[in-house]
Protein backbone atom coordinates (compact mmCIF):
# COMPACT_ATOMS: atom_id res chain seq x y z
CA UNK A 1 -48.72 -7.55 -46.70
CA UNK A 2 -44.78 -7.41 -46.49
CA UNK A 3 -43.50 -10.06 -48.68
CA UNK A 4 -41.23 -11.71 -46.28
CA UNK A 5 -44.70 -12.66 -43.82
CA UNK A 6 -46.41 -13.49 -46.68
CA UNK A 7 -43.91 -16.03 -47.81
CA UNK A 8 -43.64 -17.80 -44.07
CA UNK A 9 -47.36 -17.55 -44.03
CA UNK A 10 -47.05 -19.96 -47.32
CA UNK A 11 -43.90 -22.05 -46.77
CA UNK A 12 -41.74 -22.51 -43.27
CA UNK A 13 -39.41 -25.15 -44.50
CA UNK A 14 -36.40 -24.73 -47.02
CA UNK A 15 -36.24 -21.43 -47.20
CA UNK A 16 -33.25 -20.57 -49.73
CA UNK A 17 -31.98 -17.24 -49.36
CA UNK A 18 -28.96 -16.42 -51.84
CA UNK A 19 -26.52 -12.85 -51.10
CA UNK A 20 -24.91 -11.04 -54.03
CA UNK A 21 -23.41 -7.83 -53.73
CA UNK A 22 -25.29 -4.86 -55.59
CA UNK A 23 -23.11 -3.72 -58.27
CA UNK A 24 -20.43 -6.54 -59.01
CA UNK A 25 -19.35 -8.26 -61.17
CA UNK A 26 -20.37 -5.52 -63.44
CA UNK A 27 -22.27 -1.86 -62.28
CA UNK A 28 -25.27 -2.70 -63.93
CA UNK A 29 -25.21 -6.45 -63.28
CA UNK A 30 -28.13 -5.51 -60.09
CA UNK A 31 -31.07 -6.28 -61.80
CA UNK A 32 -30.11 -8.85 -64.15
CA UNK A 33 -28.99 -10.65 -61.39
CA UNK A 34 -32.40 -10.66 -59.19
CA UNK A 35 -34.31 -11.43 -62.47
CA UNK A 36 -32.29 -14.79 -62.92
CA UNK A 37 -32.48 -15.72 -59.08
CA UNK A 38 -36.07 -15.06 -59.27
CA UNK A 39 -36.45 -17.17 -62.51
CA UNK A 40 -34.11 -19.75 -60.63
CA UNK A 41 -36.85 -20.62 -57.97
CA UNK A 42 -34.99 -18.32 -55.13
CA UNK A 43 -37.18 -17.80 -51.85
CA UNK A 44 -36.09 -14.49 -51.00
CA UNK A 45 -33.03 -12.61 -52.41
CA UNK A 46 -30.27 -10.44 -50.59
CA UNK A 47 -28.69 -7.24 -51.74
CA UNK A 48 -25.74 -6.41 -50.20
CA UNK A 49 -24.85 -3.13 -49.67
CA UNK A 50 -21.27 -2.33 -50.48
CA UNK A 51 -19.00 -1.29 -47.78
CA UNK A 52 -14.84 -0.34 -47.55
CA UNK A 53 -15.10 -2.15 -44.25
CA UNK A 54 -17.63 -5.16 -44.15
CA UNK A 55 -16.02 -6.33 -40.89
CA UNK A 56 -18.28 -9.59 -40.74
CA UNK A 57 -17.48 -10.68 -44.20
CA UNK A 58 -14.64 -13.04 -45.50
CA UNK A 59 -12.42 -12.30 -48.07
CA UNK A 60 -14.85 -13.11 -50.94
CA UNK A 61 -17.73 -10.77 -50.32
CA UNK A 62 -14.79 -8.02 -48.77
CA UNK A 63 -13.65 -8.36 -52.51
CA UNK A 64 -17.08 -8.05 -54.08
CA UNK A 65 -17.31 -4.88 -51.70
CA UNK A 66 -14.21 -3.55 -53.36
CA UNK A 67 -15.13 -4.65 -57.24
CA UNK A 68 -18.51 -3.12 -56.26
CA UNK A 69 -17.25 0.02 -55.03
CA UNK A 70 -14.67 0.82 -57.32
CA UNK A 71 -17.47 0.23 -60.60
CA UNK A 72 -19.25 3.08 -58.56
CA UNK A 73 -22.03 2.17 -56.83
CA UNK A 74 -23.42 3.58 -54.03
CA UNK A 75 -26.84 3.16 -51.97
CA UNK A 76 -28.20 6.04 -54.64
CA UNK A 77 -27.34 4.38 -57.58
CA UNK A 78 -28.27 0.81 -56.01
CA UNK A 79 -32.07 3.01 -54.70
CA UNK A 80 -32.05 4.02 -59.29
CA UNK A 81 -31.66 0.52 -60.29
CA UNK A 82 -34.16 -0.48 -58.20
CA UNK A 83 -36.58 1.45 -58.77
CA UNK A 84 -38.62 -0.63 -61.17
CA UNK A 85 -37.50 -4.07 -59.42
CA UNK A 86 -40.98 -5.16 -59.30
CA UNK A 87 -41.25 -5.16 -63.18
CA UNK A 88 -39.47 -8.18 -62.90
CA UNK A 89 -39.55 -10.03 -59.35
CA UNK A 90 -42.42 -10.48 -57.11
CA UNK A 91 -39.95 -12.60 -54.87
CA UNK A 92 -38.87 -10.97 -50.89
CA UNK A 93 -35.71 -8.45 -51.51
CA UNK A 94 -33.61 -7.95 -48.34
CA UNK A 95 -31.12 -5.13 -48.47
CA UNK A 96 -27.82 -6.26 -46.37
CA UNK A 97 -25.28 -3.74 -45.01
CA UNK A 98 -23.64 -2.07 -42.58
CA UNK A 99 -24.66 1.25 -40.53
CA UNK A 100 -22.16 3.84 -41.74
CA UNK A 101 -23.25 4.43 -45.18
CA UNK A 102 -27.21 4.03 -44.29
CA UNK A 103 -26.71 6.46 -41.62
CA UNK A 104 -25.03 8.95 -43.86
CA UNK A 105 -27.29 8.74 -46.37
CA UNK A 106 -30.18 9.04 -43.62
CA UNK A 107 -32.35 6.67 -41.81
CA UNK A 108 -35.49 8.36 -42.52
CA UNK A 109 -34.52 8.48 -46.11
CA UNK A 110 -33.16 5.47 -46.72
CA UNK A 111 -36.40 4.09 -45.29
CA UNK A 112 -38.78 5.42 -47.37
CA UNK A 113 -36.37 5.72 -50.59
CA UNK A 114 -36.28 1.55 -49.56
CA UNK A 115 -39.74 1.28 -49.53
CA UNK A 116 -40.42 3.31 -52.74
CA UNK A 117 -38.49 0.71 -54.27
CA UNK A 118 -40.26 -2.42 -53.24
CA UNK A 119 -37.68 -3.54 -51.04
CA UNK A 120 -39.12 -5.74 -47.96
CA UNK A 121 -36.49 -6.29 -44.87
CA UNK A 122 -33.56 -5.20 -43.83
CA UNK A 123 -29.87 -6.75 -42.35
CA UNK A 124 -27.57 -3.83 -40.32
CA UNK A 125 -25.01 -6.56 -38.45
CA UNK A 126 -23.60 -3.52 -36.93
CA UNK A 127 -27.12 -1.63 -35.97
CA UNK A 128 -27.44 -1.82 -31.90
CA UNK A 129 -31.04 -2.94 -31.16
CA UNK A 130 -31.21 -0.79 -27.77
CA UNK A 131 -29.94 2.02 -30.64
CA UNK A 132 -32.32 1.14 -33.16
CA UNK A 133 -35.55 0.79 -30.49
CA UNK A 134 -34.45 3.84 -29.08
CA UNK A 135 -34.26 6.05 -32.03
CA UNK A 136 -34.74 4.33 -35.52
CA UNK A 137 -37.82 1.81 -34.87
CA UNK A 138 -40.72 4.28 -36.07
CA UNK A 139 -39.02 5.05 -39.15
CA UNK A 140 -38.89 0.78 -40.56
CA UNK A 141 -42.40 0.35 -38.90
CA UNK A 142 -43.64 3.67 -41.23
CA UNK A 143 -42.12 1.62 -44.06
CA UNK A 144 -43.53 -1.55 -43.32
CA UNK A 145 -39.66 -2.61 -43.45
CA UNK A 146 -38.61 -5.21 -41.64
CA UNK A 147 -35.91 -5.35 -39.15
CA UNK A 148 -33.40 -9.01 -39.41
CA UNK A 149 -31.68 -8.99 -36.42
CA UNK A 150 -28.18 -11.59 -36.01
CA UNK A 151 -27.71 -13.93 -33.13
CA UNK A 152 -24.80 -16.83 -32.86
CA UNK A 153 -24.70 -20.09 -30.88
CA UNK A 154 -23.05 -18.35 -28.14
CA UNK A 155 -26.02 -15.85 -28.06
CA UNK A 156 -28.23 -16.00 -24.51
CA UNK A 157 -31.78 -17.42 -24.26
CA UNK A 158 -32.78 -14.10 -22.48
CA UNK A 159 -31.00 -12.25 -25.51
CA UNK A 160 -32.72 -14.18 -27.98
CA UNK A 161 -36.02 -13.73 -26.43
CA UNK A 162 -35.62 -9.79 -26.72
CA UNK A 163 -34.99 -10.43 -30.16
CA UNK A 164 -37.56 -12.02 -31.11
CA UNK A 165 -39.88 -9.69 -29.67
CA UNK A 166 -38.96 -6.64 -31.53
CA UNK A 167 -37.51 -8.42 -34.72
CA UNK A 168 -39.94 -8.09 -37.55
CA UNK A 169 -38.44 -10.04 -40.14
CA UNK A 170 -36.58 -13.01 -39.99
CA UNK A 171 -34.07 -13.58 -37.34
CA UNK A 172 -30.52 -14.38 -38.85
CA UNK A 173 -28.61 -16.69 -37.22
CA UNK A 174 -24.71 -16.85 -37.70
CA UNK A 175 -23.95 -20.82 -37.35
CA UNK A 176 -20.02 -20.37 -36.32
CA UNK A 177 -17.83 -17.44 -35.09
CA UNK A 178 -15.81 -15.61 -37.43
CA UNK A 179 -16.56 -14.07 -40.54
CA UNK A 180 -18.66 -15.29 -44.05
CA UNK A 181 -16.96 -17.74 -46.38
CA UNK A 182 -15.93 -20.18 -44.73
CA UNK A 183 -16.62 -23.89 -44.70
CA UNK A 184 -18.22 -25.09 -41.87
CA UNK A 185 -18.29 -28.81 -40.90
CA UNK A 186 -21.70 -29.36 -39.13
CA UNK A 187 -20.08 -31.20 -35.82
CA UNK A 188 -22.25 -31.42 -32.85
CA UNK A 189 -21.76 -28.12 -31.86
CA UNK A 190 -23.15 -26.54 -34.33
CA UNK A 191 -25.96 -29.19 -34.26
CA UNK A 192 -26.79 -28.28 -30.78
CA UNK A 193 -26.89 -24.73 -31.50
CA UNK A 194 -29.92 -25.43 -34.43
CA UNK A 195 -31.53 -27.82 -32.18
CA UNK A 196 -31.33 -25.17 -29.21
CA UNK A 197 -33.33 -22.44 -31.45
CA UNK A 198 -35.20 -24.88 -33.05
CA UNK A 199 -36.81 -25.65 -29.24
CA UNK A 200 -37.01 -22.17 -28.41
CA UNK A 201 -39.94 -22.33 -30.91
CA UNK A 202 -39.48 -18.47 -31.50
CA UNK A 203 -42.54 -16.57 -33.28
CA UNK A 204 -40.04 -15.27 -36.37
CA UNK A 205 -38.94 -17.62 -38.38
CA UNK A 206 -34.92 -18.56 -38.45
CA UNK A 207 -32.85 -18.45 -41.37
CA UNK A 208 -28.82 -19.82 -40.99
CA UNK A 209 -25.88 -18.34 -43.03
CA UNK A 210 -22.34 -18.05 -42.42
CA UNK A 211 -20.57 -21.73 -43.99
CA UNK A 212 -23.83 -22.27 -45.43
CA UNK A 213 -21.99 -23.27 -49.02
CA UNK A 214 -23.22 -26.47 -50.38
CA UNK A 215 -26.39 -27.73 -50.76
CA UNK A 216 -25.10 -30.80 -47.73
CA UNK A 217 -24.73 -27.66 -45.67
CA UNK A 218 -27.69 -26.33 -46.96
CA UNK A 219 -29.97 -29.33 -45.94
CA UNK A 220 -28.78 -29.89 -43.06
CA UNK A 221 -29.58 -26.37 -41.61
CA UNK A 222 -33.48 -26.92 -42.92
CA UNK A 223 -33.48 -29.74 -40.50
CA UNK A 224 -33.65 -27.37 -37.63
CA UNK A 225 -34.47 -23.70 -38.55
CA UNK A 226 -36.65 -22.47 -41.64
CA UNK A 227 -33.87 -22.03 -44.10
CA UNK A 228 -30.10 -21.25 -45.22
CA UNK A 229 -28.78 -17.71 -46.43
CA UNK A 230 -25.97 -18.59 -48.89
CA UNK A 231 -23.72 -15.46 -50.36
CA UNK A 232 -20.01 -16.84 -50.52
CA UNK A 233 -20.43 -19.85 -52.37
CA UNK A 234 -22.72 -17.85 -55.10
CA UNK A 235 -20.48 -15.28 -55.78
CA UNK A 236 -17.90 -17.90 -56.55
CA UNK A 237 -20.15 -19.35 -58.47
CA UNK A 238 -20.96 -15.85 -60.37
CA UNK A 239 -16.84 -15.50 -61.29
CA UNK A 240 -16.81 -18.97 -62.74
CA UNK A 241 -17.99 -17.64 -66.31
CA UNK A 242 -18.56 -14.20 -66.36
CA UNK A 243 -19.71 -13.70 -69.72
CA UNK A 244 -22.53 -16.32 -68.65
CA UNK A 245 -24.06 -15.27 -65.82
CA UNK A 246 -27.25 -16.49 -65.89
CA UNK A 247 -26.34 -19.96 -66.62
CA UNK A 248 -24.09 -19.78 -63.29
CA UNK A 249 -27.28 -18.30 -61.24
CA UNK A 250 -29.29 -21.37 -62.45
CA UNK A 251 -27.09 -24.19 -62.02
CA UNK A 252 -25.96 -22.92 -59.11
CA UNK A 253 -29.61 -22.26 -57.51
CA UNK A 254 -30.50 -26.21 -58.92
CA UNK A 255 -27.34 -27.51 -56.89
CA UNK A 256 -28.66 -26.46 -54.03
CA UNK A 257 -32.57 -27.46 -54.31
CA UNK A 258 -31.94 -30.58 -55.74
């Protein structure tokens, strides 16, 4: 079974979901970094892909992009450090990223190469779902890779509802406009955009990022959906010590659980 079912089949409340950019601090940093969220008591763990243009990130993971990029990764070298990932997690592993450098690499390949690896879901913000039923669907499905699609508070009921039927992993929702990193102030707004999923009783589960920075933020998202994605916050967190990282991943992790 894909890891991310078998975890909601298991647990459907306080879902944590920490982001870090593949390749930063350091090049090789990848799988250190997924062994000490794992240790850490992480639900499911998100790789992002780097990009030069991650148009829906902030300036701290566009930064992380840029570290990343310039130590030389790419999605091959991020597919060779993965490749023996499951010597040392057993947790979900979500690969994040945009559609440029997936595509050029190829769908079909990046697919199965994905899947070779262990890796369980994936997030394309910039992925059309008309463009992905359309053309791309029977390659994740081969793959048993499943598809996160994004919707916002602003998002229709009728658009959500499409969603949900062809989403196969979790469904991501953004909790504010704009971009990730920023601190959002849970006002009623946002409140009544949780509470409006949260009654649409959808059949994937819901996981919020975008603000999600704190573990106030954190808790108060678990109130309504499944769970909080947080990926700003933690790479702060990472650049606080660098010659300690795994002491940052843990305290961090505990200041959010706790």
């Amino acid at each position: 079974m894909n890891r991310i079912k078998g975890l909601f089949r298991n647990k459907q409340t306080d879902i944590l979901t920490i982001y870090f950019t593949a390749g930063y601090p350091a090049v090789d940093s990848t799988r250190h970094i997924i062994q000490e969220l794992d240790k850490a008591g992480v639900d499911i763990i998100e790789i992002g892909m780097p990009f030069s243009d991650p148009m829906a990130d902030g300036v701290t993971i566009q930064e992380s992009n840029q570290t990343a990029l310039q130590n030389g990764i790419s999605i091959a070298r991020l597919f060779e450090q993965l490749k023996d990932i499951r010597d040392v997690t057993d947790k979900p592993l979500v690969l994040m990223g945009y559609f440029n450098p997936v595509f050029q690499y190829g769908v079909k390949e990046f697919c199965s190469k994905a899947r070779e690896c262990g890796i369980d879901g994936v997030i394309i913000p910039d992925l059309p779902m008309r463009e992905y039923k359309t053309i791309y669907q029977p390659f994740f499905e081969a793959n048993d890779l499943g598809i996160c699609f994004l919707i916002t508070p602003e998002t229709t009921e009728k658009r959500v509802r499409e969603i949900d039927e062809i989403n196969t992993g979790f469904i991501y929702l953004v909790t504010s406009p704009g971009v990730t990193g920023r601190q959002v102030q849970f006002k009623n707004n946002q409140v009544e955009a949780l509470t409006r999923i949260e009654h649409l009783h959808l059949k994937n589960p819901v996981l919020a990022g975008f603000g999600i920075s704190n573990n106030e933020s954190y808790k108060t998202v678990c109130k309504y959906v499944n769970g909080g994605i947080i990926g700003s916050s933690f790479i702060n967190a990472l650049n606080n010590n660098t010659q300690n990282i795994s002491d940052n991943i843990h305290q961090f992790v505990q200041s959010m659980i706790l």
